[in-house]
Each structure stands twice: as structure tokens, then as C-alpha cells.
Protein backbone atom coordinates (compact mmCIF):
# COMPACT_ATOMS: atom_id res chain seq x y z
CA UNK A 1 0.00 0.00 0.00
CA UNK A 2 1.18 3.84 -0.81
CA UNK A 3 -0.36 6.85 -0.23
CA UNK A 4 -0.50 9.56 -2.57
CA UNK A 5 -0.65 13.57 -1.21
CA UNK A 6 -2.56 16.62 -3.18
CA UNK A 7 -3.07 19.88 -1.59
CA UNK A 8 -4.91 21.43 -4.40
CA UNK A 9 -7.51 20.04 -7.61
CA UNK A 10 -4.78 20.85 -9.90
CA UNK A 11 -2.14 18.40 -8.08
CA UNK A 12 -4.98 16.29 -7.56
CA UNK A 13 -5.92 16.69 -11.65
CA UNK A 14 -1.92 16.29 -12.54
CA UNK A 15 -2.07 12.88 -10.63
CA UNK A 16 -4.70 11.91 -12.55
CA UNK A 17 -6.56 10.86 -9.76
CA UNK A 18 -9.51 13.21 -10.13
CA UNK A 19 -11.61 11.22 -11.90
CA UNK A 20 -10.96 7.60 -10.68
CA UNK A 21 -10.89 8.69 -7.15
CA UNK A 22 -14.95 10.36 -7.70
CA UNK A 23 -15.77 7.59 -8.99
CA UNK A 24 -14.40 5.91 -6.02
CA UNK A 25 -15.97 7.94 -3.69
CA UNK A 26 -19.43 7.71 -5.52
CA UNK A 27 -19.38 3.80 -4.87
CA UNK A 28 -19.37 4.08 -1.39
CA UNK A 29 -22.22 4.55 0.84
CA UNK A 30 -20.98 7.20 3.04
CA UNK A 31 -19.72 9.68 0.19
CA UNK A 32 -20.39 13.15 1.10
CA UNK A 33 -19.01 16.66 0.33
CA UNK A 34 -16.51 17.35 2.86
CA UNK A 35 -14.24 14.30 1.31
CA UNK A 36 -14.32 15.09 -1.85
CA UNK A 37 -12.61 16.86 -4.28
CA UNK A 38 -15.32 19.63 -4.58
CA UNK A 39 -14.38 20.60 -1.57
CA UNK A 40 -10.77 20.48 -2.17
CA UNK A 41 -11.10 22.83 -4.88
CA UNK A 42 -13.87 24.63 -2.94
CA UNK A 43 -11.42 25.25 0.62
CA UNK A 44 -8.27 25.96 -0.90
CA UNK A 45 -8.46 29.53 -2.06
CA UNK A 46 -10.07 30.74 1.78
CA UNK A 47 -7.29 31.90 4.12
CA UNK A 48 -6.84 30.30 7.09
CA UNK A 49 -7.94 27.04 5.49
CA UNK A 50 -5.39 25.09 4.14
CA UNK A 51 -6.21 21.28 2.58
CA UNK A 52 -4.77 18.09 2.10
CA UNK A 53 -5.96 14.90 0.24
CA UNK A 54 -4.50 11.74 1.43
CA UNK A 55 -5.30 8.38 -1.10
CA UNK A 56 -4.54 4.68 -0.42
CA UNK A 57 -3.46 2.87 -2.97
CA UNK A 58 -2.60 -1.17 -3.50
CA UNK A 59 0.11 -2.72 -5.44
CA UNK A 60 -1.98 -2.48 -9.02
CA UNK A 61 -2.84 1.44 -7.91
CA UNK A 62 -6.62 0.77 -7.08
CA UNK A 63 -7.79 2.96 -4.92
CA UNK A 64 -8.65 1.83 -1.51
CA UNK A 65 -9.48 4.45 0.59
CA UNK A 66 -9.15 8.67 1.13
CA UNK A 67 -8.95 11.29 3.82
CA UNK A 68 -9.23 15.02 3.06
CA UNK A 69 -7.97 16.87 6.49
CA UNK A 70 -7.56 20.76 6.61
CA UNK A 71 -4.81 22.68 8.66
CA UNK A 72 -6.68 25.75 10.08
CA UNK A 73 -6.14 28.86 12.14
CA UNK A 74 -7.11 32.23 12.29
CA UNK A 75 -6.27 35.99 12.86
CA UNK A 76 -2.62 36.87 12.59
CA UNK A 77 0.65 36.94 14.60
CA UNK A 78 0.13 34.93 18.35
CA UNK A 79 -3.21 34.22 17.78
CA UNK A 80 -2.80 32.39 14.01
CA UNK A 81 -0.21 30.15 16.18
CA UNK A 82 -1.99 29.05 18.96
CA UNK A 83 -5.22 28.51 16.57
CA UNK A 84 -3.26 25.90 14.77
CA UNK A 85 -5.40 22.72 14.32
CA UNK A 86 -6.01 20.33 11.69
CA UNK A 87 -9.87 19.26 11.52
CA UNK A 88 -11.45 16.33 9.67
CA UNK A 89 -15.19 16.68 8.51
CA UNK A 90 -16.52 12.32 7.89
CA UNK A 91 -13.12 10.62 7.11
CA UNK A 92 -11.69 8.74 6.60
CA UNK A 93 -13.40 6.86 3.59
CA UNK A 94 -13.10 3.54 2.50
CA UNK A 95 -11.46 0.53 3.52
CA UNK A 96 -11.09 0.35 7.49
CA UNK A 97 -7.81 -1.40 6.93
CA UNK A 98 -6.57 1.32 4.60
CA UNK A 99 -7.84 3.62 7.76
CA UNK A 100 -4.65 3.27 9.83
CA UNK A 101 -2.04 4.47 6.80
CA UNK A 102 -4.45 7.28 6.27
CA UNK A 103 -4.30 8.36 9.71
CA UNK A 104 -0.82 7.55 10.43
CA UNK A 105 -0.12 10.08 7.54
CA UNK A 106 -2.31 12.75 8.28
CA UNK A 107 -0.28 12.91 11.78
CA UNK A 108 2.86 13.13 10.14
CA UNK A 109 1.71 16.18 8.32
CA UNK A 110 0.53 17.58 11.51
CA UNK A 111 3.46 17.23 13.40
CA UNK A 112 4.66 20.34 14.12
CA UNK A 113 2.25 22.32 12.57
CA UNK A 114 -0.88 21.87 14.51
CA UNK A 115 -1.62 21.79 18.21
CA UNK A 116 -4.09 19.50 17.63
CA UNK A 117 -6.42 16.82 15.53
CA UNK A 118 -9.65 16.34 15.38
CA UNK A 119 -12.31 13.96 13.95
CA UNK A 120 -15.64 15.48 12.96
CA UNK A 121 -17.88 12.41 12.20
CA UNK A 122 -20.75 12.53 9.82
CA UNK A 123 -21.92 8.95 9.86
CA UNK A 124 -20.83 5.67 12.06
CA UNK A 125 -17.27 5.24 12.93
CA UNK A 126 -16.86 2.13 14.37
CA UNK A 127 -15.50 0.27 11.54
CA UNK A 128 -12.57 2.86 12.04
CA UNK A 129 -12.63 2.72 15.62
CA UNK A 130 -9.60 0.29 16.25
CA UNK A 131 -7.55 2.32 13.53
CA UNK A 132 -8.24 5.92 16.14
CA UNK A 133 -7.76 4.32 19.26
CA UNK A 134 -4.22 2.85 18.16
CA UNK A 135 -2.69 6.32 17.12
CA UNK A 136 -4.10 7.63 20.88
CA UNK A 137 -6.89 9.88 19.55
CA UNK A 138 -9.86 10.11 22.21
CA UNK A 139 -13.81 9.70 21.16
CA UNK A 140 -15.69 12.48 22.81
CA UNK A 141 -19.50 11.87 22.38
CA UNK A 142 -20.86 14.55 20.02
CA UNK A 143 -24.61 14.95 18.90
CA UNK A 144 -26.31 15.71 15.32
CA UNK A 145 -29.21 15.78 13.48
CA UNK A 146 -30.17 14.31 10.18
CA UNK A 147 -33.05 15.54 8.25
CA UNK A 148 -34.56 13.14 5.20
CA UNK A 149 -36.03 15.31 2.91
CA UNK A 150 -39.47 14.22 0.84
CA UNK A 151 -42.21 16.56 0.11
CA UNK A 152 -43.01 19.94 1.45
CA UNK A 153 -45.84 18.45 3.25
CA UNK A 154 -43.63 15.93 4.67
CA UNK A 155 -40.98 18.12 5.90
CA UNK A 156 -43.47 20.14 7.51
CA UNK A 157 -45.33 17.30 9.34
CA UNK A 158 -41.77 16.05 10.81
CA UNK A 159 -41.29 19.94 12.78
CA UNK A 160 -43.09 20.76 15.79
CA UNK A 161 -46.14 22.79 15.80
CA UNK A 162 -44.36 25.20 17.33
CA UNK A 163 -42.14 25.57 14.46
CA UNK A 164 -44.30 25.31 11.92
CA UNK A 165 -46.61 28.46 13.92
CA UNK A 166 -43.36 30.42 13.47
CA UNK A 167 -42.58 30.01 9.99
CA UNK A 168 -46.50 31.19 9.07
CA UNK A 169 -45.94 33.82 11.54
CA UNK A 170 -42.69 35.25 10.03
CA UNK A 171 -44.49 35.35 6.79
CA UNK A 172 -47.65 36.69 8.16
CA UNK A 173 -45.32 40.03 9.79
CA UNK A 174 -43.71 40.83 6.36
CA UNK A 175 -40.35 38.94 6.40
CA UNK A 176 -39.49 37.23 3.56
CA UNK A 177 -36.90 34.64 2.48
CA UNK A 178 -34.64 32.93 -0.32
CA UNK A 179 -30.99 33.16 -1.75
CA UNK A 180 -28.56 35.69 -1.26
CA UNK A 181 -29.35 38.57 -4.38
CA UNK A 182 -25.51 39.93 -3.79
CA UNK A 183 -22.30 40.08 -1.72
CA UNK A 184 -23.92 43.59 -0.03
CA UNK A 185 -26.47 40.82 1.18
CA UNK A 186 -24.17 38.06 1.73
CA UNK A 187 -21.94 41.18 3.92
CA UNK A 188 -24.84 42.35 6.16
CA UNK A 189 -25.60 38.20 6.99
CA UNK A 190 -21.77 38.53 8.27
CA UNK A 191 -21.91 40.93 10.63
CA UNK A 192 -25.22 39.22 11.70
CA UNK A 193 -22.87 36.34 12.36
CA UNK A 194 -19.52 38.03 13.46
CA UNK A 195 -21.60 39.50 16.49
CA UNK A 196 -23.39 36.88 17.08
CA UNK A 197 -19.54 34.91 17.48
CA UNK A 198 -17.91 37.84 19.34
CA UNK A 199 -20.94 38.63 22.06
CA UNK A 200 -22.00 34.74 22.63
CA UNK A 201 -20.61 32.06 20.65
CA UNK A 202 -16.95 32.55 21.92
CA UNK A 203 -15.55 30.91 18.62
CA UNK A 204 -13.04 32.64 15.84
CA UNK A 205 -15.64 33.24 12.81
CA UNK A 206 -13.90 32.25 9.11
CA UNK A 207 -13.60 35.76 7.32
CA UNK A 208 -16.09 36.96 5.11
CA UNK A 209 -14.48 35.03 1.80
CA UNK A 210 -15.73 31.86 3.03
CA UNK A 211 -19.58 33.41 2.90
CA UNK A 212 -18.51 34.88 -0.53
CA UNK A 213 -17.09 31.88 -1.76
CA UNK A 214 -20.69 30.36 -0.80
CA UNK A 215 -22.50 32.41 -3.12
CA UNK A 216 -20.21 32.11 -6.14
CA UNK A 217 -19.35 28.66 -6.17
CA UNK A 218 -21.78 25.86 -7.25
CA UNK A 219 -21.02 23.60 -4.41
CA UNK A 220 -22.67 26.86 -1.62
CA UNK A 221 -25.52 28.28 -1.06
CA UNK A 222 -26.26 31.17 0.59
CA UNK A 223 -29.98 32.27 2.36
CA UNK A 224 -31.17 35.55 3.67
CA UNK A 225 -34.02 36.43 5.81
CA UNK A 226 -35.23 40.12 5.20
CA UNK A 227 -37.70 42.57 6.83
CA UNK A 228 -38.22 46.17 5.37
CA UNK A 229 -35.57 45.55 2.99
CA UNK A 230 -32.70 44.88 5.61
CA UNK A 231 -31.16 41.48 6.32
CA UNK A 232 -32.00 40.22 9.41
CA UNK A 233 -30.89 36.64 9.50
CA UNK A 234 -29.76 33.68 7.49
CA UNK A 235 -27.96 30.46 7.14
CA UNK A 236 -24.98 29.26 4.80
CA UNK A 237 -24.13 25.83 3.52
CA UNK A 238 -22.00 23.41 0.99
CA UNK A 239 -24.55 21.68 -1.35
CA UNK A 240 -23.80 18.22 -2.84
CA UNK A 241 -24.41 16.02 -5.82
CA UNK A 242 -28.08 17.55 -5.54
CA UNK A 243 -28.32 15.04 -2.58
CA UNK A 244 -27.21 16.99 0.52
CA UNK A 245 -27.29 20.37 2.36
CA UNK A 246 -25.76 20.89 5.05
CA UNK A 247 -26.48 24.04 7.45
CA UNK A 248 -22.69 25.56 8.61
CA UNK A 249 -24.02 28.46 10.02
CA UNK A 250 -26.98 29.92 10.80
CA UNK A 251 -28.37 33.27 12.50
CA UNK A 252 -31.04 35.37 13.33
CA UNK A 253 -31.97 38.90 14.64
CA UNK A 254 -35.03 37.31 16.75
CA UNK A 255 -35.87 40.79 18.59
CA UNK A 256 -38.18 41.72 16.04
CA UNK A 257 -42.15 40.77 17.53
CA UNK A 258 -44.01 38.37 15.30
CA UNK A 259 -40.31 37.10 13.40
CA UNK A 260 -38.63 34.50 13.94
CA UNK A 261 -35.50 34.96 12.04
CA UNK A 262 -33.18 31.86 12.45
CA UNK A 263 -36.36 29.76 12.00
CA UNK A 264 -36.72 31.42 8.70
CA UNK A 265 -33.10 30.65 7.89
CA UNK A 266 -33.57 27.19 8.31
CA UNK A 267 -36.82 27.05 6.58
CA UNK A 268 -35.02 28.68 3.19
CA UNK A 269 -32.52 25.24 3.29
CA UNK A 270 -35.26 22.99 3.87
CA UNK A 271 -37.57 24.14 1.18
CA UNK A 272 -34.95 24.70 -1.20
CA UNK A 273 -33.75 21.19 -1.14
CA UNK A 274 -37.52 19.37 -1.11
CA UNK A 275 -38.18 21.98 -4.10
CA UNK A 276 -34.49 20.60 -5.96
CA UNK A 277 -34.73 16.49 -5.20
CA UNK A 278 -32.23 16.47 -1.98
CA UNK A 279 -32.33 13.54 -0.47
CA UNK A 280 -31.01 14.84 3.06
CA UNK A 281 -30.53 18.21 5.25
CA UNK A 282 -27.60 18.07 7.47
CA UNK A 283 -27.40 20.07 10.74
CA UNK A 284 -23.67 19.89 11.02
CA UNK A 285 -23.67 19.66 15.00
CA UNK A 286 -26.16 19.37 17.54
CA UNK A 287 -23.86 19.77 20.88
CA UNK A 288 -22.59 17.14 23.60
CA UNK A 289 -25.22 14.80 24.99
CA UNK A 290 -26.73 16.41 27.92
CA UNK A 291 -25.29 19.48 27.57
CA UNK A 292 -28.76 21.72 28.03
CA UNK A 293 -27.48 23.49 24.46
CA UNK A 294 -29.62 25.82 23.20
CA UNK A 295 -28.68 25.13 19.57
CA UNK A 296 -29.54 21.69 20.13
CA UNK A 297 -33.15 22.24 21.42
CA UNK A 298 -33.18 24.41 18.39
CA UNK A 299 -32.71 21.93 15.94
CA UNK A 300 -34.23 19.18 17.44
CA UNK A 301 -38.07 20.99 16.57
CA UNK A 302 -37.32 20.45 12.69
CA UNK A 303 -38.04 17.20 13.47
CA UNK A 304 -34.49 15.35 12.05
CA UNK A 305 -32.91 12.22 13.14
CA UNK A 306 -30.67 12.50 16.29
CA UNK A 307 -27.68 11.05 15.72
CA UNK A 308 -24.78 10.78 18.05
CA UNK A 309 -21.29 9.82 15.68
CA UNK A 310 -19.09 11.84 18.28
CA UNK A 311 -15.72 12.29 17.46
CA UNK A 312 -12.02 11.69 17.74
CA UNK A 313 -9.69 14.30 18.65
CA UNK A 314 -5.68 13.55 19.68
CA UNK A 315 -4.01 16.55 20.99
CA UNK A 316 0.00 17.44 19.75
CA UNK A 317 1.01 19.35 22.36
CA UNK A 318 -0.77 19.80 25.56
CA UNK A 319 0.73 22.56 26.71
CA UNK A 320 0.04 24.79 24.10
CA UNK A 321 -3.45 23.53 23.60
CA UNK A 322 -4.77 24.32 27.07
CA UNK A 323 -2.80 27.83 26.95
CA UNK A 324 -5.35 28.13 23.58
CA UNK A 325 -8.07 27.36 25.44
CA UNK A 326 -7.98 29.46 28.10
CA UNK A 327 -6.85 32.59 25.79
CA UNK A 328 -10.00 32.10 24.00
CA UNK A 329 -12.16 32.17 27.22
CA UNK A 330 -10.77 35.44 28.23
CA UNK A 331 -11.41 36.82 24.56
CA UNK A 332 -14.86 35.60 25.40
CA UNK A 333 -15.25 36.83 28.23
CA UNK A 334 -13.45 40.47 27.59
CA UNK A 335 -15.90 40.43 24.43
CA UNK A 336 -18.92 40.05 26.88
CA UNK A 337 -18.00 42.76 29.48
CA UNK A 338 -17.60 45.01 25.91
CA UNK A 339 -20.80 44.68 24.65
CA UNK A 340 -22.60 44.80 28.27
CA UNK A 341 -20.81 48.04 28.76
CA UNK A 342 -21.16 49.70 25.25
């Protein structure tokens, strides 16, 4: 077995790999956007985000398995070195016993350049289970919620009441909803979201390229929820294969009576993939098991599927990453006391 490296779709594309490895991909069960090379191409220009495509290969050069990780961090100076981490959205794919050379790789190219790793999982891990636990990573129980998508009047019947009250609502006060018109849209849904991050999330937001490269590229979609011709909410998402959306962020100005903003956000993904033939709506997260998480209560009312994948995380130096940690609490925190006092 060897295993080939790309960090862009045009080493990928020189390899000539591109096409036998989506067709790879498409065979399995499990395929989804965030391993494959859509979002290769779709990551690499967005700073902070850097990618890299690992592929198994046998003796004859069949493919036998792949695993896209991304080296992140953020801001500039101290902060883009202690935010260094390499994250993994659903890998790796394929063969379990091609698992452990993927992974054993993919911690060679984080050696030294990330504090940590970590193992986002989008659908059941166990097969790789042995392959995490021998390199030392740690499962941390993680929740999230799967929506199958049929007919309008299916969707609908899976939320809550409650839900479906607000959406009628929302319309009923004069908001309206659908796809970002322009970036001056796609801009005001940003600072929707960067003070949302800075006053309560406590989390570095991606800069605004990421939201931009959302609305020009084919594999994003961006939604806005307006009232009185001003954004007021609205989510953001990778599309795939016209089979999957998948909610990354969301957000909603909720002050305003009779509008319910991030419900409206959410609604806009849903409808848009009953009205296109998506098979699925992905929530991307639904917080730790018992947690009390707001988000989570949130999501649960569209009526998805709660899943719990977890994930698989193996810190690279501990110092370091608990120094991180507690720098970004006190951001949080002096970020509170700011907006309390402003």
C-alpha cells in the first residue's frame, strides 16, 4: 500500500486521480461533500484554510481508501499560532484497513504544525474505531441531526407545531426569504454572524471570503431572511451532488415581535432542497449529549434524526493547547463585558 498527497484540484488533476478517485468515492455509501474533491477545490483559495488529500493505494494502484484533512487557524501573529489545528469533517473513507495508513499520515503532516487533531464524524465510525484508538486519539460523544427530505408536506409534518406556527408567523409580519441577491447581502448576513460569534458564541468566525465563496461557487448556497428591505438573518451551507445540504451556520436577529429569524433561515434550506430532489438536510452539529445546548433544542423541533457519531480528537502538544483554550475564554469573556458596557 502507498499513499499519494494533493493539496490542491490541480495536483490532484496532474495525478490523474480526479476522476478515478470520484468515482471511487461515488461507490461508497458514506460519500459526502466534505471528502471530496469539490471541496478540495472549494477550501483551498479561503485563508486560514489550508487542505490536504491523502489516497490509499494497493500494489496495481486501485484505490482503496481517502482522507481530506484541513490545517486551520485564524487571525494573525500569536493568535494564528496558537489557533493551529487540523480538523477532519466524515473521514476517513473507504477501507477500514486502509484507515490506519491514512491516519498515520495525516499525523505526520501535523506534526509540528498543529496543536491539535480532530475527527468530525458525519456517519458511524466504528468500523474505524480500532484504527483511532491505536494512534491515541480520544472519542468524545458529540450529537447531530439528520433531516430526510421528501415533500413539502412531509418536511413540515416532521417539525413541531411550534415551528411550523413560526414560519407562518414570520411570513404573516412581512419577512421574507430565499438566496442571497448579492455580496452587499451576503456582507450584512456577516456581521449578523460576526456579532453573534464575538458577544456569545466565543468561537473565531472564518472571514467573510468563506460566505462569498458560498454564493459564487456551485457547491454553496447562501440564504437571507429580510424585513423592510434589511437582512436580518440567514444560514450558509456546501450543497452536494443535488443530494445533501448541510447548514454551517446559521443566524437570526429574533428581537423583532411576530419574526422568527433563524427559524426562517432554516426554513429557506429545507424548502430549497424538497423543491431541488435532496435527499437529506444536514445540521452539522447538535452539541454534547446532555449538555442543556440551546442550539440543540433548536434543531431538534425540525423534526431530524438525532444522531450521536461523536468524534475523535488527539491533541499534539498539551501545553500549548490548554494555553489556547484558556486565551479564547478570556477573549470571550473580555468580548462580553464590551458589549454589556457599550
Amino acid at each position: 500500500m502507498r499513499i499519494e498527497r494533493s493539496t490542491s484540484i490541480e495536483e490532484l488533476a496532474a495525478s490523474g486521480l480526479d476522476k478515478t478517485l470520484e468515482a471511487y468515492l461515488g461507490s461508497l455509501e458514506q460519500c459526502h461533500f466534505f471528502q471530496s474533491p469539490q471541496f478540495l477545490e472549494f477550501i483551498h483559495p479561503i485563508k486560514g484554510y489550508n487542505p490536504v488529500l491523502f489516497i490509499a493505494r494497493s500494489t496495481d494502484g486501485s484505490i482503496l481508501g481517502s482522507l481530506l484533512a484541513v490545517h486551520q487557524r485564524d487571525g494573525g501573529m500569536v493568535k494564528s499560532w496558537m489557533s493551529r489545528r487540523m480538523i477532519v469533517w466524515g473521514g476517513p473513507m473507504g477501507d477500514p484497513q486502509a484507515a490506519s495508513a491514512l491516519i498515520s499520515a495525516m499525523l505526520k503532516e501535523a506534526q509540528s504544525k498543529a496543536i491539535y487533531v480532530e475527527f468530525r464524524n458525519y456517519f458511524d465510525m466504528e468500523p474505524y474505531r480500532k484504527a483511532f484508538l491505536d494512534h491515541g486519539f480520544t472519542f468524545n460523544p458529540h450529537l447531530n441531526f439528520l433531516l430526510p427530505l421528501g415533500t413539502e408536506e412531509e418536511a413540515m409534518k416532521r417539525m413541531s407545531g411550534n415551528r411550523r406556527r413560526q414560519i407562518r408567523s414570520s411570513v404573516s409580519a412581512g419577512a421574507e426569504y430565499g438566496e442571497a441577491r448579492s455580496d452587499e447581502e451576503v456582507r450584512e448576513l456577516y456581521d449578523l454572524l460576526a456579532d453573534l460569534y464575538r458577544t456569545k458564541v466565543g468561537k473565531p468566525l472564518p472571514s467573510f471570503e468563506l460566505f462569498k465563496r458560498f454564493h459564487t461557487s456551485p457547491s454553496g448556497k447562501v440564504f437571507v431572511v429580510r424585513f423592510n428591505g434589511k437582512v436580518i438573518g440567514g444560514s450558509a451551507g456546501p450543497v452536494y451532488q443535488g443530494r445533501i445540504i448541510y447548514q454551517w451556520y446559521v443566524c437570526g436577529d429574533n428581537s423583532i415581535k411576530g419574526v422568527h429569524a433563524s427559524v426562517l433561515a432554516t426554513w429557506a434550506q429545507i424548502e430549497h432542497g424538497v423543491r431541488n430532489g435532496f435527499e437529506m438536510f444536514d445540521f452539522m452539529g447538535g452539541g454534547k449529549p446532555g449538555q442543556g445546548y440551546g442550539v440543540h433544542e433548536f434543531k431538534a423541533r425540525f423534526g431530524g434524526d438525532e444522531v450521536a457519531f461523536g468524534r475523535y480528537e488527539k491533541i499534539l502538544d498539551r501545553k500549548l493547547y490548554h494555553l489556547g483554550v484558556q486565551g479564547l475564554r478570556m477573549v470571550h469573556q473580555l468580548n462580553r463585558i464590551k458589549t454589556r458596557t457599550s
